[in-house]
PDB file of N, CA and C in Angstrom:
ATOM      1  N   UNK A   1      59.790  88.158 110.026  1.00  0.00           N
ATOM      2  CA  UNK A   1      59.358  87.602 111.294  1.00  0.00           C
ATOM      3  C   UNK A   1      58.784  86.221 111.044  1.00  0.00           C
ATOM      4  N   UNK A   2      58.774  85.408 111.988  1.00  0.00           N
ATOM      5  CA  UNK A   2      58.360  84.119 112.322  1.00  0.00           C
ATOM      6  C   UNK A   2      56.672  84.294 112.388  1.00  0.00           C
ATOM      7  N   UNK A   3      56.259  83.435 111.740  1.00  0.00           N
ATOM      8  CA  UNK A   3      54.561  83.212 111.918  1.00  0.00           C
ATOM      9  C   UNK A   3      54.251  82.107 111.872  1.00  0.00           C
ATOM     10  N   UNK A   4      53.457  81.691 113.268  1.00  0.00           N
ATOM     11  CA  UNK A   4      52.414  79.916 113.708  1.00  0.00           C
ATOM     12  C   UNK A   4      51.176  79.921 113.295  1.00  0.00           C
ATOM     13  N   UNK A   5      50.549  79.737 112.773  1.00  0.00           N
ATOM     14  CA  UNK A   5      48.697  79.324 112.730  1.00  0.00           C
ATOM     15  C   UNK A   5      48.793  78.201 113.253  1.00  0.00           C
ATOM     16  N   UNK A   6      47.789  77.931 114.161  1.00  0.00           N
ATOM     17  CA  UNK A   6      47.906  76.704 114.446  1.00  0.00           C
ATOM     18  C   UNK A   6      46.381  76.607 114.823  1.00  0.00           C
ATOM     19  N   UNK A   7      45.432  75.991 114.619  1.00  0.00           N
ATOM     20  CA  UNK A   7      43.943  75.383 114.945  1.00  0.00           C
ATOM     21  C   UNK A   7      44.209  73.895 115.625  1.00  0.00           C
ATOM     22  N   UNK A   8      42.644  73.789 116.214  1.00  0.00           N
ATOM     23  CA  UNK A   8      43.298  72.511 117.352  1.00  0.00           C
ATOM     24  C   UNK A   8      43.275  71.183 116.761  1.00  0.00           C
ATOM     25  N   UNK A   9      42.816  71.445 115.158  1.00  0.00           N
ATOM     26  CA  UNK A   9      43.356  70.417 114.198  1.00  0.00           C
ATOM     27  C   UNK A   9      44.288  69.771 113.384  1.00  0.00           C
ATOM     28  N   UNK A  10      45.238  71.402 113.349  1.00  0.00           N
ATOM     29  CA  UNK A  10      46.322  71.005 112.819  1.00  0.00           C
ATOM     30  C   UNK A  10      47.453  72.629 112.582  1.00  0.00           C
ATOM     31  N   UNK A  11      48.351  72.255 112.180  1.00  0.00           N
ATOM     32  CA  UNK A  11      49.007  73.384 111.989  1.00  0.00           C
ATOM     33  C   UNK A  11      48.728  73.967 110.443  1.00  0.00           C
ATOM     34  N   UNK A  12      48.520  75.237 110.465  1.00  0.00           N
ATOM     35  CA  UNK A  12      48.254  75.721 108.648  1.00  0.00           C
ATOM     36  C   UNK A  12      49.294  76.221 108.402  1.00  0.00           C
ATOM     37  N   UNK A  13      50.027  77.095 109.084  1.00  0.00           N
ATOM     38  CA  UNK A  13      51.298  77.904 108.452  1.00  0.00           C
ATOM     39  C   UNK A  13      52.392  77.975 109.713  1.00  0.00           C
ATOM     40  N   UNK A  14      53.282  77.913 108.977  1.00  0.00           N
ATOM     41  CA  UNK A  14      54.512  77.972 109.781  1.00  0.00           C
ATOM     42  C   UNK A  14      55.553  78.640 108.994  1.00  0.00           C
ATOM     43  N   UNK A  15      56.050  79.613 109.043  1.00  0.00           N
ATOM     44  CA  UNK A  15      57.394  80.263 108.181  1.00  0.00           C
ATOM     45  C   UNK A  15      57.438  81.867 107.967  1.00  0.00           C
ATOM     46  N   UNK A  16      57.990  82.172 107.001  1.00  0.00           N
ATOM     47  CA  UNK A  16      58.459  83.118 107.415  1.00  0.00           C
ATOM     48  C   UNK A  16      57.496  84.050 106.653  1.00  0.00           C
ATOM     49  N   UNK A  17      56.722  85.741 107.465  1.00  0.00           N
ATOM     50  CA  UNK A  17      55.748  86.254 106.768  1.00  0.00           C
ATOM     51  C   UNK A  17      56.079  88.351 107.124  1.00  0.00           C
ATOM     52  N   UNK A  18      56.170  89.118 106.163  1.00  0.00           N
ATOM     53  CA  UNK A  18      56.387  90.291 106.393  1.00  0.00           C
ATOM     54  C   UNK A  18      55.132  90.884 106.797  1.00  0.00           C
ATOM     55  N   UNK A  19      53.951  90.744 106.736  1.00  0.00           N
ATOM     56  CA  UNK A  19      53.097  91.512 107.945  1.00  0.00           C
ATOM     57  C   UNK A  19      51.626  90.577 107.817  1.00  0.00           C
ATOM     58  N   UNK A  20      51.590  90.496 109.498  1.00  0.00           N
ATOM     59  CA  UNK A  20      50.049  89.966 109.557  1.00  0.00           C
ATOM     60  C   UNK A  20      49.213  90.702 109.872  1.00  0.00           C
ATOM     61  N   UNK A  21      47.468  90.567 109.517  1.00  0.00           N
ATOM     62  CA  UNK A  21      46.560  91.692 110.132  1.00  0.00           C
ATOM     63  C   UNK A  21      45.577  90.682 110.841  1.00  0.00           C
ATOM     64  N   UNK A  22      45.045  91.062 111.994  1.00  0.00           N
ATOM     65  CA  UNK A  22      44.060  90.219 112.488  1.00  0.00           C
ATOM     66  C   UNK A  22      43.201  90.718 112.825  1.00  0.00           C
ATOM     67  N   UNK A  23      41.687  90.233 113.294  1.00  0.00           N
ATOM     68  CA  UNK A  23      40.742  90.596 113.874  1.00  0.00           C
ATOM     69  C   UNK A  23      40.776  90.797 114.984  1.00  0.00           C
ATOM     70  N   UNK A  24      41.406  91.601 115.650  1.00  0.00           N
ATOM     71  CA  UNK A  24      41.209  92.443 117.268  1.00  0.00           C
ATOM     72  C   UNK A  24      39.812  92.358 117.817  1.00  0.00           C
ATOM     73  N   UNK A  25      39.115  92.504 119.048  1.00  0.00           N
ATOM     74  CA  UNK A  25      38.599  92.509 119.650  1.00  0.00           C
ATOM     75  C   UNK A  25      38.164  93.803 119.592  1.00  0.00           C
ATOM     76  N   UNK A  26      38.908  94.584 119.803  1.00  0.00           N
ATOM     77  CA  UNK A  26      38.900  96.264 119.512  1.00  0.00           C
ATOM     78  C   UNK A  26      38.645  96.860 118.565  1.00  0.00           C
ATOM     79  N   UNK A  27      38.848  95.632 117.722  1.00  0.00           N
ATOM     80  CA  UNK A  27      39.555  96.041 115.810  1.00  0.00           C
ATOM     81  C   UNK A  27      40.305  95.632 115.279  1.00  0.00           C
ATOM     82  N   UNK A  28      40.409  95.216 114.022  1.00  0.00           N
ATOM     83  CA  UNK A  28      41.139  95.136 112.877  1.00  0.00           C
ATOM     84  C   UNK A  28      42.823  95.705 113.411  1.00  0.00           C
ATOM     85  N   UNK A  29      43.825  94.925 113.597  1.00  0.00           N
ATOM     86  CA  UNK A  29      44.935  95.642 113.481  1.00  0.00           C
ATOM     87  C   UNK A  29      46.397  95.017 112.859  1.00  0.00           C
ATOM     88  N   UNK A  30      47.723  95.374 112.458  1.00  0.00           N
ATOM     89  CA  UNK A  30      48.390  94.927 111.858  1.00  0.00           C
ATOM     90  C   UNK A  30      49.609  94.774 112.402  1.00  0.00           C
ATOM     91  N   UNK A  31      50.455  93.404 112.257  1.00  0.00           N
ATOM     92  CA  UNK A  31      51.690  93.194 112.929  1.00  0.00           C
ATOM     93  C   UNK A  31      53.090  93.079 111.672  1.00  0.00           C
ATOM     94  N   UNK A  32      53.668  94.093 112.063  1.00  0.00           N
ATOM     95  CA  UNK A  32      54.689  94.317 111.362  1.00  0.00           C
ATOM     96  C   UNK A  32      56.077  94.189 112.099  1.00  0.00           C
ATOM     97  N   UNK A  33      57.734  93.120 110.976  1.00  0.00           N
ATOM     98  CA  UNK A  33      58.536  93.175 111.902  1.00  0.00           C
ATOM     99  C   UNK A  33      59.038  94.328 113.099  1.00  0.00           C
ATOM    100  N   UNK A  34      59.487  93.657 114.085  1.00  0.00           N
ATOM    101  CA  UNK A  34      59.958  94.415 115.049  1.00  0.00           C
ATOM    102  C   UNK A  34      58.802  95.086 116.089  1.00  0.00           C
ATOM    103  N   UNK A  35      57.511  95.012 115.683  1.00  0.00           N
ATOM    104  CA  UNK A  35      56.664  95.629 116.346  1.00  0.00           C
ATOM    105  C   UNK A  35      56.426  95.155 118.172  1.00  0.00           C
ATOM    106  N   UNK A  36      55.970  95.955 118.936  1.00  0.00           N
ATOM    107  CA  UNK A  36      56.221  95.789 120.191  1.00  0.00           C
ATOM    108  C   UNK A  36      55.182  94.334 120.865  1.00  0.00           C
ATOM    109  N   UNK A  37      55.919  93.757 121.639  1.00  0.00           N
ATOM    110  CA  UNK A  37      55.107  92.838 122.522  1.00  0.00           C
ATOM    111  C   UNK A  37      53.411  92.553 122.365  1.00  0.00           C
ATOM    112  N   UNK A  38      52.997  92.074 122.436  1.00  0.00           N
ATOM    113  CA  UNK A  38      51.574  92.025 122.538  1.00  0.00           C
ATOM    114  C   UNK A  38      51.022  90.452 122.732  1.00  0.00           C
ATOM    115  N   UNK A  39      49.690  90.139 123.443  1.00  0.00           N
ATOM    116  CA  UNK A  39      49.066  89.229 123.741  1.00  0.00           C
ATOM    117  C   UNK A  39      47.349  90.308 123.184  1.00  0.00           C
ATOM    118  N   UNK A  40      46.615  89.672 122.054  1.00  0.00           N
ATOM    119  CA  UNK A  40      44.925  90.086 122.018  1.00  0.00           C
ATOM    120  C   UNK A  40      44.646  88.540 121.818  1.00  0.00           C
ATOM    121  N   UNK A  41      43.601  88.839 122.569  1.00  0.00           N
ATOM    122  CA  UNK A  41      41.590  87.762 121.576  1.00  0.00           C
ATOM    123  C   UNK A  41      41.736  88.533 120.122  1.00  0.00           C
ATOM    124  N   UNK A  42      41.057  87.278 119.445  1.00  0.00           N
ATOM    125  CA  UNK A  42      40.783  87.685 118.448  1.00  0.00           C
ATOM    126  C   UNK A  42      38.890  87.364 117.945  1.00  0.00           C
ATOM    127  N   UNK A  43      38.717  87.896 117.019  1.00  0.00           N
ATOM    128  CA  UNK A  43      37.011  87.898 116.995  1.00  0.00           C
ATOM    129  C   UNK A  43      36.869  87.068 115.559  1.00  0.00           C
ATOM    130  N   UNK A  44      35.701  86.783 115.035  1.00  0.00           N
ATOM    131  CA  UNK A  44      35.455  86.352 113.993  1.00  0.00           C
ATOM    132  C   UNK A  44      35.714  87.700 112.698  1.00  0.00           C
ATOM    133  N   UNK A  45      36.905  86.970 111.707  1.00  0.00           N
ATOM    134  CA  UNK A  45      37.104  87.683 110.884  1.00  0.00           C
ATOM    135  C   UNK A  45      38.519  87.455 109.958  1.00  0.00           C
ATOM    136  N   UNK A  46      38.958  87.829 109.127  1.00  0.00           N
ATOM    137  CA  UNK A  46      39.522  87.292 107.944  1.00  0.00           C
ATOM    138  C   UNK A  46      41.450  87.674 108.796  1.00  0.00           C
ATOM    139  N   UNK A  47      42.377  87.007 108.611  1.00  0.00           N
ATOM    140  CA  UNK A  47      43.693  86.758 109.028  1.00  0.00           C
ATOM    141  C   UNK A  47      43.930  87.129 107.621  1.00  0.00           C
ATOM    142  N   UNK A  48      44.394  88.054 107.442  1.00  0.00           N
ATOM    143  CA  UNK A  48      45.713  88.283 106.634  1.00  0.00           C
ATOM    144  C   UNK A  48      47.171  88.426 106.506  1.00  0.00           C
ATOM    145  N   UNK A  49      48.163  87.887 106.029  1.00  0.00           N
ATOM    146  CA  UNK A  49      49.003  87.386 106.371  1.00  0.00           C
ATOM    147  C   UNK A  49      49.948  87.716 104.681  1.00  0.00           C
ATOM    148  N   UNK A  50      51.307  88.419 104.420  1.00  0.00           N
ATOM    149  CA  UNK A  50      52.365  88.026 103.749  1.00  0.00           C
ATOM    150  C   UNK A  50      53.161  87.458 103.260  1.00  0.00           C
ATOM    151  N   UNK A  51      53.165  86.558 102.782  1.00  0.00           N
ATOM    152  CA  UNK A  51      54.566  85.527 102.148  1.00  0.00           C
ATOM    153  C   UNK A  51      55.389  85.498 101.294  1.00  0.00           C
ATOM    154  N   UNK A  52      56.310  84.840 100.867  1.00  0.00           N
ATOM    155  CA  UNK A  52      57.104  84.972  99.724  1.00  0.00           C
ATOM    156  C   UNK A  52      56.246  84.681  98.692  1.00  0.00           C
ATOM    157  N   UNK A  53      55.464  83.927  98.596  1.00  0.00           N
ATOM    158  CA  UNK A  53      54.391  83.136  97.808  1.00  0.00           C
ATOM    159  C   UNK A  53      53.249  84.239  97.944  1.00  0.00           C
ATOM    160  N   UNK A  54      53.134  85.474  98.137  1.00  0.00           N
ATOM    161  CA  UNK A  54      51.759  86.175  98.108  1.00  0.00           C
ATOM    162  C   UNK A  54      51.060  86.710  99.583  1.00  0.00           C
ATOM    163  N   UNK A  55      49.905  87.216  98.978  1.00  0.00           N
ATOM    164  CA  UNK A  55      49.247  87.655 100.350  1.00  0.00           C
ATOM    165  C   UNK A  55      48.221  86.423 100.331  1.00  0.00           C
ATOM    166  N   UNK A  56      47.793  85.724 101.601  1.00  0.00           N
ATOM    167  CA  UNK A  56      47.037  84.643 102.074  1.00  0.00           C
ATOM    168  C   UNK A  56      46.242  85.014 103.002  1.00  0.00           C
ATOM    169  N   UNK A  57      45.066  84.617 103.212  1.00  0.00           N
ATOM    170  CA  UNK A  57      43.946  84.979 103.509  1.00  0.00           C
ATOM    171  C   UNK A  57      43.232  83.742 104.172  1.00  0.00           C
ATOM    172  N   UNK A  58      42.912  84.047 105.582  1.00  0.00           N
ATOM    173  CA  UNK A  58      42.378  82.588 106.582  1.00  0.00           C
ATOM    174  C   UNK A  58      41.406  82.931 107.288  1.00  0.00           C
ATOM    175  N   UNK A  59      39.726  82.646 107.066  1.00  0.00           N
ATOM    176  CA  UNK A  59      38.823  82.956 107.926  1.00  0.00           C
ATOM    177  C   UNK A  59      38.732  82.212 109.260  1.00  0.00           C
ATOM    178  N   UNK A  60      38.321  82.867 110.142  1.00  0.00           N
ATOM    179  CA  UNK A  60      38.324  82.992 111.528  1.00  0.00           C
ATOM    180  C   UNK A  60      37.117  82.939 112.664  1.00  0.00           C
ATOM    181  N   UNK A  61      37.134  82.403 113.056  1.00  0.00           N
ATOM    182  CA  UNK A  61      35.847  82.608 113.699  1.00  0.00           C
ATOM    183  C   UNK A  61      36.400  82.554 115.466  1.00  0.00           C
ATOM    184  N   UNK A  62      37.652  82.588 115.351  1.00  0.00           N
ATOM    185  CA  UNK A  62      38.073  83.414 117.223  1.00  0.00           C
ATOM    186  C   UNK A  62      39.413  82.782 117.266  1.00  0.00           C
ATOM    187  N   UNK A  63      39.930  83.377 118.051  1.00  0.00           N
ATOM    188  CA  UNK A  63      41.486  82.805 118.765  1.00  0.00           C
ATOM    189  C   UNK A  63      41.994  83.764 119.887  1.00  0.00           C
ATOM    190  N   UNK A  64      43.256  83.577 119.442  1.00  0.00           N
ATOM    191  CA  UNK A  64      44.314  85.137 120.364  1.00  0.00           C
ATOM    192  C   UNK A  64      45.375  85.034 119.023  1.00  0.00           C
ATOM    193  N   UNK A  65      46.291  85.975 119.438  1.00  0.00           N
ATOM    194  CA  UNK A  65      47.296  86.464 119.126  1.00  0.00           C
ATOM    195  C   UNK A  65      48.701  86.863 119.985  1.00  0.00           C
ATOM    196  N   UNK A  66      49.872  86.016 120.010  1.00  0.00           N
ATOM    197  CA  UNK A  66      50.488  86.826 121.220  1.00  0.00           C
ATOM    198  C   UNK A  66      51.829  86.739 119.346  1.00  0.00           C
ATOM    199  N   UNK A  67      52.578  88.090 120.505  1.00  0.00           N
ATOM    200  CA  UNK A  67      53.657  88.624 119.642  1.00  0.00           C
ATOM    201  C   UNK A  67      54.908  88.646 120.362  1.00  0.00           C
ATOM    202  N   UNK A  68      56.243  87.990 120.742  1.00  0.00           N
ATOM    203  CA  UNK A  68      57.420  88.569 121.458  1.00  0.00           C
ATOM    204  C   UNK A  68      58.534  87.922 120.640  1.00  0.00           C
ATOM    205  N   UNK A  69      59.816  89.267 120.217  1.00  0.00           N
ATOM    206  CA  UNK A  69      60.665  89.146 119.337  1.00  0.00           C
ATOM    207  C   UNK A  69      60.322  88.199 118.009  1.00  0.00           C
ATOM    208  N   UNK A  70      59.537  89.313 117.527  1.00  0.00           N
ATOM    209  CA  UNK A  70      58.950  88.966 116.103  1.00  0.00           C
ATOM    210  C   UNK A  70      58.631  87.254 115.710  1.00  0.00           C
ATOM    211  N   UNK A  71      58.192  87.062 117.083  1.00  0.00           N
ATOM    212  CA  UNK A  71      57.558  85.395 116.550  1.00  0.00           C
ATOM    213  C   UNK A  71      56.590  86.098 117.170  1.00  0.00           C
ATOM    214  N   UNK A  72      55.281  85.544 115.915  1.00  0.00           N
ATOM    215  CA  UNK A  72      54.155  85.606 116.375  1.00  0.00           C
ATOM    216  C   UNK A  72      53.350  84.560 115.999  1.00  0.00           C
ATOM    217  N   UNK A  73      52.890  83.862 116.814  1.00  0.00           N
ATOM    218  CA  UNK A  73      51.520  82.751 117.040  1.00  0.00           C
ATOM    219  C   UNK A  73      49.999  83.205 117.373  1.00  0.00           C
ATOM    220  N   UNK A  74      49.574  82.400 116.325  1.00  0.00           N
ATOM    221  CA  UNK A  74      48.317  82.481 116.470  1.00  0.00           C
ATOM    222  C   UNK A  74      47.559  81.055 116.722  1.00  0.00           C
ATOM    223  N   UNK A  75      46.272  80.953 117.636  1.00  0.00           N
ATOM    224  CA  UNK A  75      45.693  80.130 117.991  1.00  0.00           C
ATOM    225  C   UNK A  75      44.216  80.206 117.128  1.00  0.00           C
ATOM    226  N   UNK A  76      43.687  79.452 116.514  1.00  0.00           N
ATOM    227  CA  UNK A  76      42.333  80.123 115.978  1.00  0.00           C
ATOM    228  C   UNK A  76      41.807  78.880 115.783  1.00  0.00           C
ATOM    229  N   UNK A  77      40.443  79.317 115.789  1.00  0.00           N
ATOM    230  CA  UNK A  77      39.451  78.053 115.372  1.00  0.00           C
ATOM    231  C   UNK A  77      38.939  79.212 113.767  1.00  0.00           C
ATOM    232  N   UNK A  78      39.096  77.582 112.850  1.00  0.00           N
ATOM    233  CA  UNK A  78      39.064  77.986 111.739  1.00  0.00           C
ATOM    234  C   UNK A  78      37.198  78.270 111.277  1.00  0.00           C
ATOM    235  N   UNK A  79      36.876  79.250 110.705  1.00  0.00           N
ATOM    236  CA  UNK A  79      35.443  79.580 110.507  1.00  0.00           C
ATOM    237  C   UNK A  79      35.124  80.286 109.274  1.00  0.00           C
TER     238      UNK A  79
END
């Protein structure tokens, strides 16, 4: 699947990532290809994220998350 980070400073990641986990509002939860639709807030807390290059790790201090046909963007202010 397709993955954006993007902060209102700049873009951090763009390419291609087999599963992200984010800080939910609700909770901690994880986006894996193909997984269904979704728009959350996100809360202060650690973005984990898959790559060819490793697992990567981006603290957080809020955003959202939306998900449709395995592009998923994220908005976050970095913390």
């Amino acid at each position: 699947m397709n993955l954006k980070i993007i902060s209102p400073e700049n873009t951090l990641y763009d390419g291609e990532a087999t599963m992200v986990r984010v800080p939910g509002v609700m909770g901690d939860f994880e986006i894996l290809n193909n997984h269904a639709p979704i728009i959350s807030a996100l809360q202060k807390g650690v973005v984990e994220y898959n790559t060819a290059d490793g697992t990567q790790r981006l603290d957080i201090s809020g955003g959202f998350v939306e998900l449709h046909k395995n592009i998923v963007s994220l908005c976050v202010e970095k913390g």
